[in-house]
Protein backbone atom coordinates (compact mmCIF):
# COMPACT_ATOMS: atom_id res chain seq x y z
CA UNK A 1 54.77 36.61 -63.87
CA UNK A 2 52.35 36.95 -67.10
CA UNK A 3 49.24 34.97 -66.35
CA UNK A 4 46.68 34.27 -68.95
CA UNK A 5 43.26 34.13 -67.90
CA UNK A 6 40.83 31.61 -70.05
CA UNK A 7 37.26 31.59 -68.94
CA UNK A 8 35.00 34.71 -68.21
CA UNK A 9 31.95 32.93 -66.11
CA UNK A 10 30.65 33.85 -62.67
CA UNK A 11 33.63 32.40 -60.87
CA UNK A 12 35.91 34.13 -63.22
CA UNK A 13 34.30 37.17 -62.61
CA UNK A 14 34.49 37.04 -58.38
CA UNK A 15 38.04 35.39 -58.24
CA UNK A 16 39.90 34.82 -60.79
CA UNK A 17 39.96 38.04 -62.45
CA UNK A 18 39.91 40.34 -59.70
CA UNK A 19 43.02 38.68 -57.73
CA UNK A 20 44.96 38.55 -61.16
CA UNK A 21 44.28 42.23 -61.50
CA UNK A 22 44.75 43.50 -58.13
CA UNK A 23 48.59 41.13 -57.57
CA UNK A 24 51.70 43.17 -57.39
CA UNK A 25 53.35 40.44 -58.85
CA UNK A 26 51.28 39.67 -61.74
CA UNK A 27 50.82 41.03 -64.97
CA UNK A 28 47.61 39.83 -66.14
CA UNK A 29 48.17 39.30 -69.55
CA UNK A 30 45.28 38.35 -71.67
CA UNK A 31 42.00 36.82 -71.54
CA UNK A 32 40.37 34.58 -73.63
CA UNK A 33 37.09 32.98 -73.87
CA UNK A 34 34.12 31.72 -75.90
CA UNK A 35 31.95 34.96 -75.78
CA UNK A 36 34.38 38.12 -75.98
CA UNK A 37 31.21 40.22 -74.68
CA UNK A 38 31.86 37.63 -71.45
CA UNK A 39 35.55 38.36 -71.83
CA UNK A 40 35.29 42.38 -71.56
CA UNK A 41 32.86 42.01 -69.05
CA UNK A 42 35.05 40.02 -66.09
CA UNK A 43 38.31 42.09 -67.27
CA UNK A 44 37.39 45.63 -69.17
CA UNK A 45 41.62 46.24 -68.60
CA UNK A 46 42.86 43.82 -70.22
CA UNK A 47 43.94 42.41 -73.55
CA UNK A 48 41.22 39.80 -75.39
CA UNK A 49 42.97 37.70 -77.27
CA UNK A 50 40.84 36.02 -79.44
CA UNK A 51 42.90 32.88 -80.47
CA UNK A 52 43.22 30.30 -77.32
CA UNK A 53 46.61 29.25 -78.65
CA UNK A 54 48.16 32.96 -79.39
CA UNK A 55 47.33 33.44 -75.74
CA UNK A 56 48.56 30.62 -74.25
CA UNK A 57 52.22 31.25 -76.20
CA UNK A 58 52.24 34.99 -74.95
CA UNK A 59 52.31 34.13 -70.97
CA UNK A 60 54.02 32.22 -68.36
CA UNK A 61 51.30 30.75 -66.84
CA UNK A 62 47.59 29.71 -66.99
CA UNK A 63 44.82 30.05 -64.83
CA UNK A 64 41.32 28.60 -65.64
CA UNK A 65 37.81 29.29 -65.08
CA UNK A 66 36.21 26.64 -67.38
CA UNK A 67 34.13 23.51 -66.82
CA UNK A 68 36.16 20.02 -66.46
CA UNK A 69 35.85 18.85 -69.94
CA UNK A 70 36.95 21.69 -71.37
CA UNK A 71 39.84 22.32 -69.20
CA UNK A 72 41.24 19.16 -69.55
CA UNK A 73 42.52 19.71 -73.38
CA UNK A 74 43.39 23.53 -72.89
CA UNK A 75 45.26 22.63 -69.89
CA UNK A 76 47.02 19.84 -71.81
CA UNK A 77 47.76 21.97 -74.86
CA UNK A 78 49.27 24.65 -71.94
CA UNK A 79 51.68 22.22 -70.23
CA UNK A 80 52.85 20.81 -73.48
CA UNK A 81 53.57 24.48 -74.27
CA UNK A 82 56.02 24.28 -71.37
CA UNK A 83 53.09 26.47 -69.29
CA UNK A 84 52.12 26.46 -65.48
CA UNK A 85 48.90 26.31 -64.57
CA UNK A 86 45.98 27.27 -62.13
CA UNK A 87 43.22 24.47 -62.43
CA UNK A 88 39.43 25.32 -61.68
CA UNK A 89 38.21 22.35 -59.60
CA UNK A 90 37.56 19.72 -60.09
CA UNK A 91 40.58 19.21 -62.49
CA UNK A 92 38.40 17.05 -65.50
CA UNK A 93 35.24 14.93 -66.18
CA UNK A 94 37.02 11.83 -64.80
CA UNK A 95 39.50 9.94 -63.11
CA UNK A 96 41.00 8.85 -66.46
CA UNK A 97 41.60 12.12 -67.99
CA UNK A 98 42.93 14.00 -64.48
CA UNK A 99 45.54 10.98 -64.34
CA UNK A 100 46.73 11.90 -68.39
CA UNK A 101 46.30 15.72 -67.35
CA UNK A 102 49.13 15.19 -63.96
CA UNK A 103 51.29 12.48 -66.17
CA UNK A 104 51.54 15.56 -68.69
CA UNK A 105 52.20 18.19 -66.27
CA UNK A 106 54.72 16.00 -64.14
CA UNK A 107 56.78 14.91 -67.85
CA UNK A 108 56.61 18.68 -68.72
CA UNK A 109 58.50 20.06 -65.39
CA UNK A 110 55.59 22.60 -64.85
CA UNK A 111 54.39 24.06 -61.94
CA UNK A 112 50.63 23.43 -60.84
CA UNK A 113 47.95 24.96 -58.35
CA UNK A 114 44.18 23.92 -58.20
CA UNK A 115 41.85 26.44 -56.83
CA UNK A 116 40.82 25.09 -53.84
CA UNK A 117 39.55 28.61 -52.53
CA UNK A 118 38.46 27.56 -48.93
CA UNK A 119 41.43 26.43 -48.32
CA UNK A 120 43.33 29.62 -48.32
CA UNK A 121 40.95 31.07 -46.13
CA UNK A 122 42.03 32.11 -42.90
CA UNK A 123 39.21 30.90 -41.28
CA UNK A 124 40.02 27.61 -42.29
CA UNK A 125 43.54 27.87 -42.05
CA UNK A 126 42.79 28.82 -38.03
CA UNK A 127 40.75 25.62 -38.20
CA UNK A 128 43.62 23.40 -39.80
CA UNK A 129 45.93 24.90 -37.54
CA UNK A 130 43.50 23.90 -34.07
CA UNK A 131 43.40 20.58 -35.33
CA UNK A 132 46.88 19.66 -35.47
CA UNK A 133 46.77 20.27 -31.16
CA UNK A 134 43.79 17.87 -31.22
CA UNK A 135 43.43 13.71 -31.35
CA UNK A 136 40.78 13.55 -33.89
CA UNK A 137 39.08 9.96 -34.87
CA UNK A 138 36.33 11.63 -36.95
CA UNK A 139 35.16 14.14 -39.39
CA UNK A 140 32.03 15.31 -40.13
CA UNK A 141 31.18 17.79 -42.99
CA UNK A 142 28.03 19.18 -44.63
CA UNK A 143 28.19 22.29 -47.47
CA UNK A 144 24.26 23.07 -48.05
CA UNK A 145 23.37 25.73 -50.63
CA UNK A 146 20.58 26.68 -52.92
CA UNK A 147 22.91 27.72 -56.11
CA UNK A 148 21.46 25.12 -58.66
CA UNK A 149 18.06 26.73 -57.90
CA UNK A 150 18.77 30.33 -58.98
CA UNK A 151 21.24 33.00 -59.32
CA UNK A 152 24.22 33.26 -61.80
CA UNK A 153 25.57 29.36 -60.96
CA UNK A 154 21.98 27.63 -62.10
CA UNK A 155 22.65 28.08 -65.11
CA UNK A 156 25.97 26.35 -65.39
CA UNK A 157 25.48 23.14 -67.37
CA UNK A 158 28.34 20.78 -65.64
CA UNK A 159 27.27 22.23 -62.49
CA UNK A 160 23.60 20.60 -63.21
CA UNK A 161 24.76 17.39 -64.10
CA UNK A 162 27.39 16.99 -62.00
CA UNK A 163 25.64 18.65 -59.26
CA UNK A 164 27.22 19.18 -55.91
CA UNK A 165 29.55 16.41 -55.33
CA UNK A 166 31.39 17.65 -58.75
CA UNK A 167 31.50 21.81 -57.53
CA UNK A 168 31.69 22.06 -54.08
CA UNK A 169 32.55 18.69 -53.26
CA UNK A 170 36.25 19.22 -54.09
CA UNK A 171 36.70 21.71 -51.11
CA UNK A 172 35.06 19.41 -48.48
CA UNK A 173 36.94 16.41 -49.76
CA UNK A 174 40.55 18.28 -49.94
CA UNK A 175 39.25 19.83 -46.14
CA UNK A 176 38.17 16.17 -44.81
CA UNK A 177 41.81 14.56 -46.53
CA UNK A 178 44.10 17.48 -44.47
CA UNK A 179 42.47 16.55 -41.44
CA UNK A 180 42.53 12.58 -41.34
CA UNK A 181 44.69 11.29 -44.18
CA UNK A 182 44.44 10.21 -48.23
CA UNK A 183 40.82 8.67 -48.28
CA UNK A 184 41.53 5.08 -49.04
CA UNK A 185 37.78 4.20 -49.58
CA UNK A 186 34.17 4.97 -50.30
CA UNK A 187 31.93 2.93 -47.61
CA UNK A 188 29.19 4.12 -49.03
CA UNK A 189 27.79 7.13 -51.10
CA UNK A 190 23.95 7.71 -51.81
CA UNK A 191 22.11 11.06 -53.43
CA UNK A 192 18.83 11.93 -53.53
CA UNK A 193 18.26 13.49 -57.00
CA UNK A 194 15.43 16.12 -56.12
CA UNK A 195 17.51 17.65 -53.63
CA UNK A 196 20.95 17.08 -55.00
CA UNK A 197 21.58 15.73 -51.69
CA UNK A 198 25.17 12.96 -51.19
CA UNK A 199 25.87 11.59 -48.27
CA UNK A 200 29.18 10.00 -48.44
CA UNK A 201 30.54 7.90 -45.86
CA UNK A 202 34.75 7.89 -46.22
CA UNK A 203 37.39 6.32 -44.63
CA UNK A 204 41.11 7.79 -44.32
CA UNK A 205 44.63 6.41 -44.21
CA UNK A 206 45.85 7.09 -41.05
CA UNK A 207 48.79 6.38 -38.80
CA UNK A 208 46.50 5.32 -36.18
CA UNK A 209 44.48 3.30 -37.93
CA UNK A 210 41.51 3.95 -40.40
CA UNK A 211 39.51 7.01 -39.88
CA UNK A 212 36.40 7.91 -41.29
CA UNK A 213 34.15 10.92 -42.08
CA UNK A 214 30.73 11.66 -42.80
CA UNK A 215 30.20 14.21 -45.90
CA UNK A 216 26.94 15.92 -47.11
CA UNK A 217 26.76 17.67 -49.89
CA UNK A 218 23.45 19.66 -51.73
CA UNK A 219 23.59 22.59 -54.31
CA UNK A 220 19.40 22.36 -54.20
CA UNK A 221 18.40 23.17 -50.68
CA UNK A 222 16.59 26.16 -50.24
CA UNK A 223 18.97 28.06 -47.58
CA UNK A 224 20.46 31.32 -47.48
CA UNK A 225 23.35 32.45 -46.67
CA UNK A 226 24.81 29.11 -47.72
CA UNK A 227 25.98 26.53 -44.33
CA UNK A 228 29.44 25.14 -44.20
CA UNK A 229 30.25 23.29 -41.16
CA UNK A 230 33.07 21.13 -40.79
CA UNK A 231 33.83 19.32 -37.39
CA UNK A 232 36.87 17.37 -36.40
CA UNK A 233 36.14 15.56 -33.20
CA UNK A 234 37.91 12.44 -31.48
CA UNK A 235 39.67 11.87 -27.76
CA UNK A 236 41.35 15.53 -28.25
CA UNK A 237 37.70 17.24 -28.11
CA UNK A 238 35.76 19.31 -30.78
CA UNK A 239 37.45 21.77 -33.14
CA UNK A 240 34.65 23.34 -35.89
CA UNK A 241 34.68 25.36 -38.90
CA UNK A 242 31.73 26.98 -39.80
CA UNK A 243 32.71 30.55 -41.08
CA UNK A 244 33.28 31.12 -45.02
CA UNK A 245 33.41 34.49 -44.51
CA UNK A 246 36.51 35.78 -46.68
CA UNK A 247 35.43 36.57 -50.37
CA UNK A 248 37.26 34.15 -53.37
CA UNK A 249 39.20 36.60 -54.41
CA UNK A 250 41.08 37.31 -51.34
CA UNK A 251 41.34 34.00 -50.92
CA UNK A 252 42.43 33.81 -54.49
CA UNK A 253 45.04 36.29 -53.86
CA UNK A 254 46.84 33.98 -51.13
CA UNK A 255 46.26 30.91 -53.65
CA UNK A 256 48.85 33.16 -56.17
CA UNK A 257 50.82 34.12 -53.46
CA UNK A 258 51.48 30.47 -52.97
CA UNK A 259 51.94 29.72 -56.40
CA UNK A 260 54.42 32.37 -57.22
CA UNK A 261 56.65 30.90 -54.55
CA UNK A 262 55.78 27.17 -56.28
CA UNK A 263 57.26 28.07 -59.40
CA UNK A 264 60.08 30.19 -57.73
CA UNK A 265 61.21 27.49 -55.73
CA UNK A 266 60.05 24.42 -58.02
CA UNK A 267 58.68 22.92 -54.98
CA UNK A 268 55.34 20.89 -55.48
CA UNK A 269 52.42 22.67 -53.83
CA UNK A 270 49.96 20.36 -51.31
CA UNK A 271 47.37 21.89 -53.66
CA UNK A 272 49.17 20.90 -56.83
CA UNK A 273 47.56 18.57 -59.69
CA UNK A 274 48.00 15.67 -57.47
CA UNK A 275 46.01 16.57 -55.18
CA UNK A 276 42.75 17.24 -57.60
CA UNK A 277 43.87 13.73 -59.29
CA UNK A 278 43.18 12.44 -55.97
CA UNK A 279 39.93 14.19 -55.61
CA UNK A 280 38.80 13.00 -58.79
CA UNK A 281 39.35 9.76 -57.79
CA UNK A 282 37.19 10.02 -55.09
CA UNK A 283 34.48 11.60 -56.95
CA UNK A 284 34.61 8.41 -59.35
CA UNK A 285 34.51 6.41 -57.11
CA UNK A 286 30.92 7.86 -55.12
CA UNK A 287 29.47 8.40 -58.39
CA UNK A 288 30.27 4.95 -59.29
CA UNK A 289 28.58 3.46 -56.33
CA UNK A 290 25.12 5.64 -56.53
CA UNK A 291 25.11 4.37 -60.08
CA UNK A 292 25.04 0.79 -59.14
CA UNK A 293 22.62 1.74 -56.16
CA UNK A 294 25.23 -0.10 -53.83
């Protein structure tokens, strides 16, 4: 398949790029993006095409490495070009737009993928795959990292105003939704600004019954290496992730994997643009409730 690349930030740089060059069955294709410096940079090898358009007409499919807003008309000008494509998380700037963004993709018979890294990780697949043997009633989740305080990802502008719920929120949420169900609500959702700290308090769908888990988030606590710890306890016992271990890009690599067989088969992926519609949704709905300080 001929994949287009569009973006050339940090996370294009440690994912993106490096899976689409390294995949047997990819040709990576071209690569666009605002700065071409940027551009030659994340992929020396390959084409820079310097018109978004010419690129997105040469390939079969998209991936993307851009913030929200900016994805959400390139991806729509993709799909309506009869494109697939690989979403960066989360999928747009609101709930609104990600619902126009899957209505396009779904009228356009195109295959979709977001880039839920973590969850192709076999660390966390091992986790998923514990919980199914275990009765769980509750989840509890907390992602801590300093990345809005220095290093390569501070100076992302979405990622400051958006801060943590908006970047690595997505891959908690999606992790927390496998385990218990669809979230159904937002009980509550609070942040403290100076630490870009959220604590969410969700409840799930479930066929036994409403479930709920406990999320904290923070992209501005000093801590290094980053913590990740996921736990998914109930009647059945204790079953915890904590390991994040395997780079993006090999996780990456299983993500195309996956979607390769999606648009072989043109069978919806669990990880499609539903799925980050339903994210977004979420993500509304917290940042809805800190603004009205309920």
């Amino acid at each position: 398949m001929r994949i287009g690349l569009i973006g050339a930030g940090p996370w294009a740089r440690q994912a993106a790029a490096p899976a689409l060059t390294a995949h047997p069955d990819v040709e990576f294709a071209g690569i666009w993006a605002r700065r071409p410096d940027a551009a030659a940079q994340t992929a020396p090898e390959v084409p820079y095409v310097d018109d978004v358009d010419a690129l997105i007409d040469s390939v079969d499919a998209v991936a993307f490495a851009v913030p929200p807003d900016v994805q959400f008309d390139l991806a729509r000008r993709a799909v309506a070009a009869g494109r697939h494509v690989l979403l960066d998380k989360p999928i747009t700037g609101s709930a609104a737009d990600a619902t126009t963004l899957v209505t396009a993709i779904d009228e356009a018979g195109v295959s979709s993928m977001v880039t839920l890294t973590r969850r192709f990780a076999p660390e966390t697949r091992a986790f998923l795959d514990a919980v199914c043997d275990t009765e769980v009633a509750t989840v509890t989740a907390t992602w801590l990292s300093g990345a809005l305080l220095g290093g390569e990802y501070a100076g992302s502008t979405w990622r400051q105003e958006g801060g943590a719920l908006m970047d690595v929120g997505p891959h908690v949420l999606d992790l927390a939704m496998e385990v218990l169900g669809p979230i159904e609500s937002v009980a509550w959702a609070r942040r403290d600004d100076a630490s870009d700290t959220w604590s969410l308090a969700l409840q799930h769908e479930s066929t036994g019954g409403v479930r709920t888990s406990l999320v904290t988030l923070s992209m501005r606590t000093p801590v290094r290496p980053s913590v990740l710890r996921i736990g998914a306890s109930g009647p059945g016992g204790l079953v915890e992730l904590s390991d994040r271990t395997t780079p993006p890009d090999r996780c990456y690599a299983v993500l195309l994997d996956e979607f390769l067989e999606s648009v072989r088969t043109g069978t919806r992926h669990e990880c499609s643009a539903h799925r980050g519609l339903a994210l977004q949704r979420v993500i509304e709905q917290c940042r809805t409730l800190v603004a009205s300080g309920r």
